[in-house]
C-alpha atoms as a PDB file:
ATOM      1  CA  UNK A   1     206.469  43.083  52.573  1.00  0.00           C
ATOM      2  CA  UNK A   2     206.832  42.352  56.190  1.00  0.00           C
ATOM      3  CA  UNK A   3     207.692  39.122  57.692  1.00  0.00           C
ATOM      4  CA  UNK A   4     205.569  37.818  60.785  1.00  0.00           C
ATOM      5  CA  UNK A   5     207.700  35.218  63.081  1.00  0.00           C
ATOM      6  CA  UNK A   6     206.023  32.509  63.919  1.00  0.00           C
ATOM      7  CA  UNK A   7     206.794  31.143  67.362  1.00  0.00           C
ATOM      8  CA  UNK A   8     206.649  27.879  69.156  1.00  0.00           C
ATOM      9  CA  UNK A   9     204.123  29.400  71.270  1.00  0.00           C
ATOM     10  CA  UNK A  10     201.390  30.135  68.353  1.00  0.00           C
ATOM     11  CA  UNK A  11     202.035  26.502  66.561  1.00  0.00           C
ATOM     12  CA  UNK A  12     201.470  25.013  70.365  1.00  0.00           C
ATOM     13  CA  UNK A  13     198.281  27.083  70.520  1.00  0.00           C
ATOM     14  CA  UNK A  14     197.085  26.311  67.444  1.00  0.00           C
ATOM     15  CA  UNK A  15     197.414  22.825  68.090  1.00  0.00           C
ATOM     16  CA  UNK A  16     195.359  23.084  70.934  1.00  0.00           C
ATOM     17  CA  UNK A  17     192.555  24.761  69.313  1.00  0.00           C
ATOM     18  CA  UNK A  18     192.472  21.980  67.108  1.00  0.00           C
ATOM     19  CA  UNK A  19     192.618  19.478  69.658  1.00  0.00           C
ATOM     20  CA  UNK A  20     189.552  20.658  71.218  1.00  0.00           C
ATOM     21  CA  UNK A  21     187.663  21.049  68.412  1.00  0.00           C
ATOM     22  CA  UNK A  22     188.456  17.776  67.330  1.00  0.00           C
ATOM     23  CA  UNK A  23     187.238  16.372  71.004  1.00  0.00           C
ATOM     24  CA  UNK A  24     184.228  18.750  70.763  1.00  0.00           C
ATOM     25  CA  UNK A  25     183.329  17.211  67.821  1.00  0.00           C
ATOM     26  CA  UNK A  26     183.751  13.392  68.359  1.00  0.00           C
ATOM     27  CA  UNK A  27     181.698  14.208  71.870  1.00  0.00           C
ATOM     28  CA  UNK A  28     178.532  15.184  69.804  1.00  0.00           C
ATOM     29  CA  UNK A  29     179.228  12.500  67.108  1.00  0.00           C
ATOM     30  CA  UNK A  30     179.208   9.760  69.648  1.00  0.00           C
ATOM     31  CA  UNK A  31     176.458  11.311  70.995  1.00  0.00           C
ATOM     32  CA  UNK A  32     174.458  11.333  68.123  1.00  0.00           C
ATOM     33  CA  UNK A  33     175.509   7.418  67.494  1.00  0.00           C
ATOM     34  CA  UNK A  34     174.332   6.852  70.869  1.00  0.00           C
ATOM     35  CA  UNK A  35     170.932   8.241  70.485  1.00  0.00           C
ATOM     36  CA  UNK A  36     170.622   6.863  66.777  1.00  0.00           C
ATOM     37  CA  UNK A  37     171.369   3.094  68.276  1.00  0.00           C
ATOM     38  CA  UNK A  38     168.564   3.226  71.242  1.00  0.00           C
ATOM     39  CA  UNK A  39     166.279   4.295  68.568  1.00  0.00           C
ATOM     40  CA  UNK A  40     166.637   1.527  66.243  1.00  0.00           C
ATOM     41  CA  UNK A  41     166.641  -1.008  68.781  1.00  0.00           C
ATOM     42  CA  UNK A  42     163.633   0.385  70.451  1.00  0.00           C
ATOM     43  CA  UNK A  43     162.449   0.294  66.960  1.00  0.00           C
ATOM     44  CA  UNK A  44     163.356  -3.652  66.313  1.00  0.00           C
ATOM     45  CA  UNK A  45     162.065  -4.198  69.636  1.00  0.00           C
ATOM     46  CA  UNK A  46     158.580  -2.916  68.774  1.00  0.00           C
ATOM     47  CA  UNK A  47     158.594  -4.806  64.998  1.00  0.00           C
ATOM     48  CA  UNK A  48     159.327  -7.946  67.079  1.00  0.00           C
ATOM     49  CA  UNK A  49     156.456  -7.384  69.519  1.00  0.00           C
ATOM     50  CA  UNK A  50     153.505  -6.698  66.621  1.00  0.00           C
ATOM     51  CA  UNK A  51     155.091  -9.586  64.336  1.00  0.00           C
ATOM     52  CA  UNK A  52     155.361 -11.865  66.950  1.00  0.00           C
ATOM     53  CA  UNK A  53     151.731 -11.138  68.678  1.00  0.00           C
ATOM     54  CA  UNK A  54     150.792 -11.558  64.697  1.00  0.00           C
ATOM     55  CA  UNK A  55     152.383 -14.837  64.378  1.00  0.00           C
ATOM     56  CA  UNK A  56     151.145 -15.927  67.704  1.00  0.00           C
ATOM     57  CA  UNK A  57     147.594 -15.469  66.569  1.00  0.00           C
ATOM     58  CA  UNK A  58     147.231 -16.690  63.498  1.00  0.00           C
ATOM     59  CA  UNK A  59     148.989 -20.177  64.976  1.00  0.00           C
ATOM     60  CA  UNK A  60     146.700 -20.233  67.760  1.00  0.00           C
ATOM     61  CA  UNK A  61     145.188 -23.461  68.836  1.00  0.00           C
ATOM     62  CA  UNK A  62     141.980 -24.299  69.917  1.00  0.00           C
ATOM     63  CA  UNK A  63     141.369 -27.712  72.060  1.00  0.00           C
ATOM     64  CA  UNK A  64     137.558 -28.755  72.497  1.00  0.00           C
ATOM     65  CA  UNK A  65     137.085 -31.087  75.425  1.00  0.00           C
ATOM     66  CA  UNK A  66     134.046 -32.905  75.347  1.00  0.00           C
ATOM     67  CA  UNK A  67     133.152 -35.088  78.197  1.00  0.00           C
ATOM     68  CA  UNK A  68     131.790 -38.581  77.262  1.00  0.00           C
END
């Protein structure tokens, strides 16, 4: 059986590598959260148009003027 040193050198690097894919990572989650949010408020944004040209329609008013 052989023994492998282990330096300071190869824990630092390692710790790097994980450090970036860590960053890597969050970047494309937040990414993906950003998207996700301008889609649903696009989305609410829309519902509230067609409900409220709905609502806005079925309370309409009509005022007859008649000239006596």
């Amino acid at each position: 059986m052989s023994t492998q040193e282990i330096s300071k050198e190869d824990i630092e690097n390692k710790f790097v590598e994980l450090q970036t894919n860590l960053d890597n990572a969050a970047a494309s989650a937040a990414d993906l959260g950003k998207k996700a949010g301008i889609a649903a408020l696009v989305l609410i944004l829309i519902l509230a148009f067609v409900l409220g040209r709905k609502r806005g329609a079925a309370n309409k008013t009509v005022v007859e003027i008649r000239r006596l």
